[in-house]
Protein backbone atom coordinates (compact mmCIF):
# COMPACT_ATOMS: atom_id res chain seq x y z
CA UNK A 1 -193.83 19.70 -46.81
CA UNK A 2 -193.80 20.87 -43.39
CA UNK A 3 -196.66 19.39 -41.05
CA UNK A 4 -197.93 19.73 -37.59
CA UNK A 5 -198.34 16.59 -35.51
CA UNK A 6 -198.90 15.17 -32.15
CA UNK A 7 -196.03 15.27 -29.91
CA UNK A 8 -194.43 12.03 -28.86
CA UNK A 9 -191.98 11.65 -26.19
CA UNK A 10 -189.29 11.21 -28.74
CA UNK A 11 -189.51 14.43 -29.81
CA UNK A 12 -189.10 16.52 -26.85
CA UNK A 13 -185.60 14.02 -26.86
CA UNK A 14 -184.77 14.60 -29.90
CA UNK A 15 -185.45 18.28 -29.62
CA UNK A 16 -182.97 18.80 -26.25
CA UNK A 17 -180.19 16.57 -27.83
CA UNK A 18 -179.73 19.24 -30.45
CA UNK A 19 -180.71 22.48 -28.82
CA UNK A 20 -178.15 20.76 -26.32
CA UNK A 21 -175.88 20.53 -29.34
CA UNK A 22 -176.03 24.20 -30.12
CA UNK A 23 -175.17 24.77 -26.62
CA UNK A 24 -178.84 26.15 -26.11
CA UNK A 25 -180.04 25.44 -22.85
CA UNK A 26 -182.67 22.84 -22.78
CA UNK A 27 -185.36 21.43 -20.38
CA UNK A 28 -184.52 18.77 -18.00
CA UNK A 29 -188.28 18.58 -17.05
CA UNK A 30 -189.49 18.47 -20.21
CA UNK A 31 -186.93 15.12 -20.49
CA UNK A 32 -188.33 13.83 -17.51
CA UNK A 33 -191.75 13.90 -19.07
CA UNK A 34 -190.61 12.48 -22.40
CA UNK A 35 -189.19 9.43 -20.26
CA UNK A 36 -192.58 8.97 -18.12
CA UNK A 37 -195.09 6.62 -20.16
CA UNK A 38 -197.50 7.68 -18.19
CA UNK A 39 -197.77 11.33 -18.98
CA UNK A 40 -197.50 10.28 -22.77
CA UNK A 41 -201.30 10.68 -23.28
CA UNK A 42 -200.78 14.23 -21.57
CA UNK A 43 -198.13 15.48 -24.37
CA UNK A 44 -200.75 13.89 -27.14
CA UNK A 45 -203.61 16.59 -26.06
CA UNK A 46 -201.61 19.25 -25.04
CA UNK A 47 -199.15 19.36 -27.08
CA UNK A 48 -198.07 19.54 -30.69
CA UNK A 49 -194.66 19.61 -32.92
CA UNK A 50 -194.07 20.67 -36.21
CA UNK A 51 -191.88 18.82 -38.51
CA UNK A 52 -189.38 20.31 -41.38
CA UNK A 53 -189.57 19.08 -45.13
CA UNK A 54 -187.68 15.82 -43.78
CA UNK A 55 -189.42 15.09 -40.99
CA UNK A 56 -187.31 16.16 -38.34
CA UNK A 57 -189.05 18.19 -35.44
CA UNK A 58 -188.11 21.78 -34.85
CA UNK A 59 -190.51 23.13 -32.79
CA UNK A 60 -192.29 21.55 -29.69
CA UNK A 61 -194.99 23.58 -28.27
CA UNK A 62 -197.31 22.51 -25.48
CA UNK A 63 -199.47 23.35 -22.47
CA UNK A 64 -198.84 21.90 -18.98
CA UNK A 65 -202.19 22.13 -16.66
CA UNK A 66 -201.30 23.77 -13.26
CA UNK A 67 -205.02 23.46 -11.95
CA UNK A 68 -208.57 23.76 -13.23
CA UNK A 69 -208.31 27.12 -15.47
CA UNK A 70 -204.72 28.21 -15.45
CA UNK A 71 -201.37 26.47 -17.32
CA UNK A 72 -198.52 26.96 -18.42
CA UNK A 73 -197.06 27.64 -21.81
CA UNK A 74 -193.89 25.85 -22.78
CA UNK A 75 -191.55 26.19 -26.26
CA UNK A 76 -188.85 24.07 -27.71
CA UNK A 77 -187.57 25.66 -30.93
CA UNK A 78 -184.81 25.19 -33.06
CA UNK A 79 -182.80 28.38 -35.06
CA UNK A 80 -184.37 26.62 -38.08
CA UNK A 81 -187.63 27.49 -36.90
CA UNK A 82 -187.07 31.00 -36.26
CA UNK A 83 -185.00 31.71 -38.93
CA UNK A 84 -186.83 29.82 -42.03
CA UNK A 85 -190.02 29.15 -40.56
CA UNK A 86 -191.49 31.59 -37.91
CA UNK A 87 -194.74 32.85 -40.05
CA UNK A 88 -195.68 29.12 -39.74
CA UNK A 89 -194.19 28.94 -36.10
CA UNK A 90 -195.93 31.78 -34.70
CA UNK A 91 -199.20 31.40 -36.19
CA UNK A 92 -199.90 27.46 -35.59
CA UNK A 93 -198.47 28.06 -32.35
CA UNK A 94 -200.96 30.72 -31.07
CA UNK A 95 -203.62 29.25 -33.14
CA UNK A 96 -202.99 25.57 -31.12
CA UNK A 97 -202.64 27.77 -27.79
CA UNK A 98 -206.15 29.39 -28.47
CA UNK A 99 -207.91 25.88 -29.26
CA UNK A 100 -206.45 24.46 -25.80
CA UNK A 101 -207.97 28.06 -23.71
CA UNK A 102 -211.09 27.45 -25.69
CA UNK A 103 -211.10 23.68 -25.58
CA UNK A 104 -210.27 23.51 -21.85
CA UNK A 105 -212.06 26.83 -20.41
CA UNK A 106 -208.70 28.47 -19.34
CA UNK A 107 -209.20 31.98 -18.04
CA UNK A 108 -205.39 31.98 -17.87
CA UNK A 109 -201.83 31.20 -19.63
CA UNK A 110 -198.79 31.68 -18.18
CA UNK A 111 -194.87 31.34 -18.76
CA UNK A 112 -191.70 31.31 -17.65
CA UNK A 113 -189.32 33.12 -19.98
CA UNK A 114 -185.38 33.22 -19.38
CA UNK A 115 -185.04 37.28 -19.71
CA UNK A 116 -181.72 36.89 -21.48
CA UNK A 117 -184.31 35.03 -24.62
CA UNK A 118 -185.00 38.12 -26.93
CA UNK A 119 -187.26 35.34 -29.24
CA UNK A 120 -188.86 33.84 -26.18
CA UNK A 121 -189.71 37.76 -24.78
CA UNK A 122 -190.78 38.72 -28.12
CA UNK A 123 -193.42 35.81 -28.69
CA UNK A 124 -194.71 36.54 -25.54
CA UNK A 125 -195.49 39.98 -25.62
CA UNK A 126 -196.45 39.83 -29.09
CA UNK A 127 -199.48 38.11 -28.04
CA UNK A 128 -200.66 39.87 -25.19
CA UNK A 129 -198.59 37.96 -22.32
CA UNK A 130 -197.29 40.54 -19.65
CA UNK A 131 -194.60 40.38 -17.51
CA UNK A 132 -195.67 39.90 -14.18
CA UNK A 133 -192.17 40.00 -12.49
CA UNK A 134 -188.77 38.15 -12.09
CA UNK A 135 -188.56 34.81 -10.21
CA UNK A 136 -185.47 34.81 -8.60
CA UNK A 137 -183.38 31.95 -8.69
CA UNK A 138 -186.10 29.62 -10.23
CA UNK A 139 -185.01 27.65 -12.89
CA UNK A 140 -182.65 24.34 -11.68
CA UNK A 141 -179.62 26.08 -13.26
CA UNK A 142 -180.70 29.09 -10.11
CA UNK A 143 -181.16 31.35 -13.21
CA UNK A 144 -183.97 34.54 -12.74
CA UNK A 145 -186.42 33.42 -14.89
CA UNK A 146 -189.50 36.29 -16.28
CA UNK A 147 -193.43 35.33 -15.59
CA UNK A 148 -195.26 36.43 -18.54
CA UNK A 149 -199.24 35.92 -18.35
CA UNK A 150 -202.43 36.45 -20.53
CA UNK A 151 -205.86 35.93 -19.15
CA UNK A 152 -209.30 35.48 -21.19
């Protein structure tokens, strides 16, 4: 049975080492993160990962606070995921994005979307995000990356 659980650092390393694999571009930051100890109690409130019949994580999903009201959105997920699983994907991941806005009083959520990701683009604007313009240049690879927004 599938299952929704905190996220631990290993998972966000687990999680690039096979995106990585599929020669799907992962997130060095998020790595960095998963080797700091001391934002570990950071991924286990704002973030969460849900596991496959086996227990193997294919989906990391997680909020990173910019300042008081506003963060950003951020998505690991696996073709597994999408493919077999995105009912359960897409719902428990808005649902555990609403709980943090409520939970935290966030009048805004934001995030940065490679425009070449038709899933990432889709998710977004399927729950109300809009694009709010291309970042030239912005990701560490100096790829354009989207900024897609809700506010509440």
């Amino acid at each position: 049975m599938m299952d929704w659980v905190r996220t631990e650092p290993d998972h966000l390393i687990l999680m690039n080492n096979h995106l990585a694999s599929q020669k799907i571009l992962g997130n060095g930051s998020l790595l960095e993160v998963a080797e700091d100890s001391a934002l570990a109690p950071l991924l286990a409130t704002h973030a969460r990962t849900l596991r496959n019949e086996v227990g193997d994580p294919i989906l990391c999903v997680g909020v990173w606070p910019q300042w008081p009201g506003v963060s950003s959105v951020w998505m690991l997920v696996t073709a597994e995921a999408l493919l077999d699983h995105s009912i359960k994907v897409i719902r428990g991941s808005w649902r555990f994005m609403r709980g943090i806005v409520q939970r935290d009083g966030l009048h805004r959520l934001q995030a940065y979307v490679y425009p070449s990701h038709s899933a990432g683009v889709r998710f977004a604007e399927h729950y109300g995000f809009l694009n709010e313009g291309t970042m030239k240049q912005f990701s560490q690879e100096k790829e354009d990356l989207c900024l897609y927004a809700r506010t509440f």
